[in-house]
Protein backbone atom coordinates (compact mmCIF):
# COMPACT_ATOMS: atom_id res chain seq x y z
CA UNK A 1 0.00 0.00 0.00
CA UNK A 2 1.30 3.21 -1.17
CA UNK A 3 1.58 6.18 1.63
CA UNK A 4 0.19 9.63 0.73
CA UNK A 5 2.74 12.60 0.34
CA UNK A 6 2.88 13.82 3.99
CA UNK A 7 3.37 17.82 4.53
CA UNK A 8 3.65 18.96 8.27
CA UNK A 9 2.79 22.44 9.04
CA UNK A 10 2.59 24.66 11.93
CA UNK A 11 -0.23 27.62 11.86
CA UNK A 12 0.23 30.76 13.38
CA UNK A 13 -3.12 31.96 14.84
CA UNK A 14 -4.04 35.40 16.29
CA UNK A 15 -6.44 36.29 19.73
CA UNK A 16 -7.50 40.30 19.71
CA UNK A 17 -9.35 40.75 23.12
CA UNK A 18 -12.46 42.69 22.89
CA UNK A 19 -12.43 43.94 18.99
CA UNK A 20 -15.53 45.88 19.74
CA UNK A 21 -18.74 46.50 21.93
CA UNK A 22 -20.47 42.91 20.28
CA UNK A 23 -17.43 40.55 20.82
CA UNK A 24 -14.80 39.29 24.00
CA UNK A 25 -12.36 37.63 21.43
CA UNK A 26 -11.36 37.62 17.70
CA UNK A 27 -9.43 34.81 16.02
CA UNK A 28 -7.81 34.62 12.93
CA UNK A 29 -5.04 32.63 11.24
CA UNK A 30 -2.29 34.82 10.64
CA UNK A 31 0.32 32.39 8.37
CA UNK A 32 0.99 28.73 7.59
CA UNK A 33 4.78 27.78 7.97
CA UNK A 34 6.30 24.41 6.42
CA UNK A 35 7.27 22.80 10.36
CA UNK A 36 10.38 20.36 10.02
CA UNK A 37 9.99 19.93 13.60
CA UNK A 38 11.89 23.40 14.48
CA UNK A 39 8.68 24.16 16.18
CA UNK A 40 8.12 21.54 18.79
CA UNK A 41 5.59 19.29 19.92
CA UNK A 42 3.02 21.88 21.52
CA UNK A 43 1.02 24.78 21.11
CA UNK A 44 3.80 27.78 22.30
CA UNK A 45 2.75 31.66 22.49
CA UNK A 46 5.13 34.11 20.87
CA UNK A 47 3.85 37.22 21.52
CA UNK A 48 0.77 38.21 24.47
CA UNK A 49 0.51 42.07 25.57
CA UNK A 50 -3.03 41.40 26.76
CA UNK A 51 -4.91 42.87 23.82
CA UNK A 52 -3.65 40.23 21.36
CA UNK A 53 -1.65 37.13 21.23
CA UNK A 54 -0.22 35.30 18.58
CA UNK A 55 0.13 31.06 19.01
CA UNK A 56 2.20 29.03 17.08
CA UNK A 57 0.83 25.52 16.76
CA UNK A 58 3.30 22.83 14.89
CA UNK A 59 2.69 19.91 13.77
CA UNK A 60 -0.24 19.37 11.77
CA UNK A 61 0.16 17.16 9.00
CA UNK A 62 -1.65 17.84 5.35
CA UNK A 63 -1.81 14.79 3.59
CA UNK A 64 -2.45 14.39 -0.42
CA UNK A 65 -5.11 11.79 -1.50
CA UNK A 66 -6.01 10.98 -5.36
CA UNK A 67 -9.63 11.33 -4.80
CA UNK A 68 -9.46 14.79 -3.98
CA UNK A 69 -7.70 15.65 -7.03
CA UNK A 70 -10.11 17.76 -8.40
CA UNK A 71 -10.25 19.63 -5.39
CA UNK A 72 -6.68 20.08 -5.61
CA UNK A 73 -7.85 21.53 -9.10
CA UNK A 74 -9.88 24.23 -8.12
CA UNK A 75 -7.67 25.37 -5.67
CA UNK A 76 -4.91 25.31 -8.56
CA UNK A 77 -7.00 27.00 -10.87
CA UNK A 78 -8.20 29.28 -8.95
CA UNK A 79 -5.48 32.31 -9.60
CA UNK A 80 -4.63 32.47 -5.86
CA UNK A 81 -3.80 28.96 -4.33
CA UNK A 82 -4.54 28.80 -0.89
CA UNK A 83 -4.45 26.90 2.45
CA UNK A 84 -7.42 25.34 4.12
CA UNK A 85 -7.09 25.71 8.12
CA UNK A 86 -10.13 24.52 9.89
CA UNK A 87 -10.08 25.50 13.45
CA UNK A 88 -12.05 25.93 16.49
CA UNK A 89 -13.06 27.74 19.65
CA UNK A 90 -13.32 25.89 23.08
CA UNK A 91 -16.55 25.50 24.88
CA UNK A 92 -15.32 26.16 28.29
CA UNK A 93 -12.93 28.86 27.61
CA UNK A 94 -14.17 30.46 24.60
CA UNK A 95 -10.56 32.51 24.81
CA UNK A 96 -8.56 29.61 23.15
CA UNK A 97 -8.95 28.33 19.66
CA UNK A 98 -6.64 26.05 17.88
CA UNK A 99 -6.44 24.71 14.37
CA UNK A 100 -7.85 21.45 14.32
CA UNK A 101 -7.44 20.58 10.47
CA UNK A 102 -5.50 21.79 7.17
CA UNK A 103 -5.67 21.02 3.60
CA UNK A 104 -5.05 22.30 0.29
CA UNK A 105 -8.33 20.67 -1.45
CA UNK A 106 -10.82 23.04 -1.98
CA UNK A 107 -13.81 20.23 -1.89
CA UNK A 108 -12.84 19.39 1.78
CA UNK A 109 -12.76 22.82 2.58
CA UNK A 110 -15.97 23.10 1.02
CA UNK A 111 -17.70 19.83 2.78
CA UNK A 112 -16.17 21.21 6.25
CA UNK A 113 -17.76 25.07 5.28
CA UNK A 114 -21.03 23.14 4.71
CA UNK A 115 -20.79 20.90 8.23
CA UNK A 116 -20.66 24.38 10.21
CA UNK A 117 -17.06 24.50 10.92
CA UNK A 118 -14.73 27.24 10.97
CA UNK A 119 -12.15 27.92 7.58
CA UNK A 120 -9.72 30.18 6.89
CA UNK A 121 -8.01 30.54 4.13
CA UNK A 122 -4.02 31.83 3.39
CA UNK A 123 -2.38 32.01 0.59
CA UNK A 124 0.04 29.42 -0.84
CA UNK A 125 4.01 29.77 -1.43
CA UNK A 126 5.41 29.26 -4.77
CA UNK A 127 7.38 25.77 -3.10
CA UNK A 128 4.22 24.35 -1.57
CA UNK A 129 2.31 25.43 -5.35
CA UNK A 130 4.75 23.67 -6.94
CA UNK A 131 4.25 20.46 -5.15
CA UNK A 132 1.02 20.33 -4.96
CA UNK A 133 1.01 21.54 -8.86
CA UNK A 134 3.12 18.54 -9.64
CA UNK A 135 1.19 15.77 -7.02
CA UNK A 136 -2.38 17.03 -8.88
CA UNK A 137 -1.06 16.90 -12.36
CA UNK A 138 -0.16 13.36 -12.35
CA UNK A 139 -2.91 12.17 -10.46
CA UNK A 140 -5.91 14.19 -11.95
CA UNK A 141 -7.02 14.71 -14.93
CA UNK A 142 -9.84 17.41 -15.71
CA UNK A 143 -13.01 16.09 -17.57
CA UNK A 144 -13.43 17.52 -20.64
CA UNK A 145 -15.91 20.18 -21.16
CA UNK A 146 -19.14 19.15 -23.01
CA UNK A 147 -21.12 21.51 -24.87
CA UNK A 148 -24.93 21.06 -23.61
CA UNK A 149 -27.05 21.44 -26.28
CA UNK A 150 -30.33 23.56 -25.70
CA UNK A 151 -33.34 21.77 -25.57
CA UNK A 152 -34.87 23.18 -28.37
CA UNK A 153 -32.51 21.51 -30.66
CA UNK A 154 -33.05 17.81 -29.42
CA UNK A 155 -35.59 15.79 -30.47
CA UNK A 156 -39.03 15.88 -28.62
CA UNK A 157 -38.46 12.46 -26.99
CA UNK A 158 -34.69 13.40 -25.95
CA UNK A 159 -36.10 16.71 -23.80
């Protein structure tokens, strides 16, 4: 059995305290950094002066699958690549969030928007473009377009 192309990551995420009069906390992912294990194991904080804070959390792994090509696709195709970081808030301290998922197929991304979850998006360096550009063109292959015919031109029984 053939492994999928493994890509660990570390995401950078960002806590503002009270952003306005209608929220207590704001989170947002800042970056996505390739992680070669210079980050650690765990969560770590690099920066808190009360009003925001900025967590580093290595070691997330972003794995490539064939049947998400076309997702791969879209993303490609898209103009401006991008990273996937799902992510959530705890229910007991809604003042920590962590990314709990990242991926560079836009379908996933699109099946986790639709389940209610939380997605950012960041954009995608030219190395990580590349691989992902090479990985997708040799395992997908983009269905040809069709030209649908208006009904008006098929026969009565083919409407």
């Amino acid at each position: 059995m053939q492994t999928a192309p493994t890509l660990r990551v570390a995401v950078l995420m960002e806590r503002q305290r009270q952003p306005n009069a209608w929220e207590d906390w704001r989170f947002a992912v800042v970056d996505v950094l390739a992680d070669e294990g210079q980050f650690g194991d765990a969560p770590r904080t690099l920066r808190d002066d009360g009003r925001t804070a900025q967590v580093l959390h290595p070691g997330l792994a972003v794995e490539l699958h064939r049947d998400e090509g076309e997702g791969y696709y879209l993303n490609l195709s898209s103009g401006a690549p991008v990273w996937f970081v799902m992510w959530r808030i705890d229910d007991v301290d809604p003042s920590r969030a962590w990314p709990e998922r990242v991926t560079l197929s836009y379908n996933e991304a699109g099946r986790l928007l639709d389940a209610q979850e939380r997605v950012d998006n960041r954009p995608l360096g030219p190395d990580v473009r590349a691989w992902l550009q090479a990985y997708t063109d040799e395992h997908y292959k983009p269905e040809p377009k069709q030209r649908k015919r208006p009904a008006s031109f098929r026969a009565p029984d083919q409407r």
